[in-house]
Each structure stands twice: as C-alpha cells, then as structure tokens.
C-alpha atoms as a PDB file:
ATOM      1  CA  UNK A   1       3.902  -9.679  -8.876  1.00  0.00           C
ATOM      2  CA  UNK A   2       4.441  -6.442  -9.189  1.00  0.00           C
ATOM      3  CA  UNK A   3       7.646  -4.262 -10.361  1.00  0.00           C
ATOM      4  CA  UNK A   4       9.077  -0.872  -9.850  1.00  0.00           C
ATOM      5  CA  UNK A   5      11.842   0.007 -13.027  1.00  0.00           C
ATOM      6  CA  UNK A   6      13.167   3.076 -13.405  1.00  0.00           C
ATOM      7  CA  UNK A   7      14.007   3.372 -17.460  1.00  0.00           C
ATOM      8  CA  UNK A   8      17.121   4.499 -18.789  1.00  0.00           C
ATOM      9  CA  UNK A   9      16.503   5.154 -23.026  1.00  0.00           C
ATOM     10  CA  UNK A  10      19.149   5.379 -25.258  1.00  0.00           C
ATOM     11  CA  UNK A  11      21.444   3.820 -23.493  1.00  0.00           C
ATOM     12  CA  UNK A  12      25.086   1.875 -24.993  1.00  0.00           C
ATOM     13  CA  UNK A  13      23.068  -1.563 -24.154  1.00  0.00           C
ATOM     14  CA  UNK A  14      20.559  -3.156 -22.788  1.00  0.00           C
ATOM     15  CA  UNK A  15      20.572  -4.429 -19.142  1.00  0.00           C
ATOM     16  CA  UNK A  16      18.843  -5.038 -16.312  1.00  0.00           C
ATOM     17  CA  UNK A  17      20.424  -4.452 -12.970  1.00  0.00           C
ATOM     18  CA  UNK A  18      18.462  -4.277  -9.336  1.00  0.00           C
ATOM     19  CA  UNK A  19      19.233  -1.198  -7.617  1.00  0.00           C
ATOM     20  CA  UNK A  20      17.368  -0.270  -3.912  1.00  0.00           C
ATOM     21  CA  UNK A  21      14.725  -2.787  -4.046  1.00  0.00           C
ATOM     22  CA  UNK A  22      13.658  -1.660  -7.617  1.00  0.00           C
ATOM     23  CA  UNK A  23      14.883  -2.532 -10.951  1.00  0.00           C
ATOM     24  CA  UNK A  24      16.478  -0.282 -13.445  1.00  0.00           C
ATOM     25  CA  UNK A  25      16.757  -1.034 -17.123  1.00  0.00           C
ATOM     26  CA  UNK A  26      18.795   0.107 -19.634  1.00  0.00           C
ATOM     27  CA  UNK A  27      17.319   0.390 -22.836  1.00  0.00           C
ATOM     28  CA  UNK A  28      18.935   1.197 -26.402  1.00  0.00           C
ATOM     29  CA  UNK A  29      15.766   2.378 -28.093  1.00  0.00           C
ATOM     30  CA  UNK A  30      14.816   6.087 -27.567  1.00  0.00           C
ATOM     31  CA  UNK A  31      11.922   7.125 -25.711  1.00  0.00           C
ATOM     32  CA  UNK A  32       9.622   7.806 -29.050  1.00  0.00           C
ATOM     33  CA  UNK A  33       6.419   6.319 -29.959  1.00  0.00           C
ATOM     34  CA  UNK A  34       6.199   3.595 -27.510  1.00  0.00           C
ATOM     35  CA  UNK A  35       9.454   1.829 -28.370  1.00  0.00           C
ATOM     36  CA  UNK A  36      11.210   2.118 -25.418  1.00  0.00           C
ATOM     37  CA  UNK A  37       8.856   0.171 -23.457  1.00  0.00           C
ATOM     38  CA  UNK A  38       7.887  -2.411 -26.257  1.00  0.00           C
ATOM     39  CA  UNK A  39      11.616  -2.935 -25.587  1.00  0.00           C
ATOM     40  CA  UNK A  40      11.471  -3.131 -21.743  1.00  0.00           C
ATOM     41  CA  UNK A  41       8.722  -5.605 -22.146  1.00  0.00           C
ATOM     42  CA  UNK A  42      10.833  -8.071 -24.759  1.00  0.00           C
ATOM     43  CA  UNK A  43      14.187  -7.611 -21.840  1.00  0.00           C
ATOM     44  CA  UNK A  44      12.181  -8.234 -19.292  1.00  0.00           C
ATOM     45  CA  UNK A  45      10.997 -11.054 -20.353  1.00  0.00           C
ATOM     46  CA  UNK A  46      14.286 -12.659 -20.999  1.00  0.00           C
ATOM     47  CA  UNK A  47      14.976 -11.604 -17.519  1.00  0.00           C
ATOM     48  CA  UNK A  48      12.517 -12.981 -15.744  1.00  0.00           C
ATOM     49  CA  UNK A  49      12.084 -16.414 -17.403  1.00  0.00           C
ATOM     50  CA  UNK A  50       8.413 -15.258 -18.331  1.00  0.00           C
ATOM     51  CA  UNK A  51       6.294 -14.284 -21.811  1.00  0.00           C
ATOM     52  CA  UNK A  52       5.631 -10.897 -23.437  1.00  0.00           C
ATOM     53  CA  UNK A  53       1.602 -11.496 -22.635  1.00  0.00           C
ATOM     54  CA  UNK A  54       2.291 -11.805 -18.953  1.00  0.00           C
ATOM     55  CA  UNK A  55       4.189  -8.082 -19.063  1.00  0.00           C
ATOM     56  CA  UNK A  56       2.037  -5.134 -18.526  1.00  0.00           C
ATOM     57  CA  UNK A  57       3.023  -1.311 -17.682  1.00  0.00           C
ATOM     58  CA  UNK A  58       0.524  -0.263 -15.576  1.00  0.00           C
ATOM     59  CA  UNK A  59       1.507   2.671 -14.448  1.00  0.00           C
ATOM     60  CA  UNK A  60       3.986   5.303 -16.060  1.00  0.00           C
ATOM     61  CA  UNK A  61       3.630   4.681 -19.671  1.00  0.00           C
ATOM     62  CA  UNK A  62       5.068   8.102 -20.917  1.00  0.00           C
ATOM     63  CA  UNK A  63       7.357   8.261 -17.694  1.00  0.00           C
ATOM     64  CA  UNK A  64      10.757   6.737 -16.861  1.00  0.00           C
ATOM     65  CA  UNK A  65       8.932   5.462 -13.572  1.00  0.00           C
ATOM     66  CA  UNK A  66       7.335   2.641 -13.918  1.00  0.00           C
ATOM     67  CA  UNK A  67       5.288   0.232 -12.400  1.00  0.00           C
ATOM     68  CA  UNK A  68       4.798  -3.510 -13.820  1.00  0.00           C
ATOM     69  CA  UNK A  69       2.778  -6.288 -13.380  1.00  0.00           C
ATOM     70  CA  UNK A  70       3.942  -9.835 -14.360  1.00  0.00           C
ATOM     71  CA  UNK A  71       0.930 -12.503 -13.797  1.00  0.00           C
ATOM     72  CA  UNK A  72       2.273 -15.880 -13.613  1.00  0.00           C
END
C-alpha cells in the first residue's frame, strides 16, 4: 500500500488526520536530523495497526511531502 502524508513538524501534538484522500500528520519533533520522520514512522504505526519494519519513506525524505510504503 502506498501513502501520501503531508508533515506538519513541531507541532502542539501528534496526530494523524485524513485530509483529501491523503494523510497529514502532525508531528512534535522538529524537522532536524531525521527525527521528524523516525517519528512519523513510530505514529504511523500506531495508526495503522502495523510494525516500524513494514514503514518506509520512499519518496520525500528531506520534504514535508511524502510518499510511504507499508508492506503487509
């Protein structure tokens, strides 16, 4: 399956709310040596019911677009 999130950093919270077809995430860690999206990874895999190894950003890394593949 594969996911469009658009990445909110430094944000009051984390959340996860589906906006236009996409999913947008709210993250509390700042944009800054890859802890944002080690961060988007853990959330959304609480989200989706799945494990960290089946999360991968494969497209968008250093961008607030991202696309993301979760292999079930």
């Amino acid at each position: 399956m594969i996911l469009n999130v658009r990445v909110i950093p430094e944000a009051s919270r984390n959340l996860i709310k589906k906006e236009n077809g996409s999913l947008k995430a709210y993250l509390t860690k700042p944009a800054d040596k890859g802890l944002a999206n080690e961060q988007l990874i853990n959330l959304l895999a609480e989200y989706l019911n799945v494990k960290r190894y089946q999360i991968e950003i494969i497209k968008g890394k250093t961008s607030r677009n991202k696309v993301v593949r979760i292999s079930r």
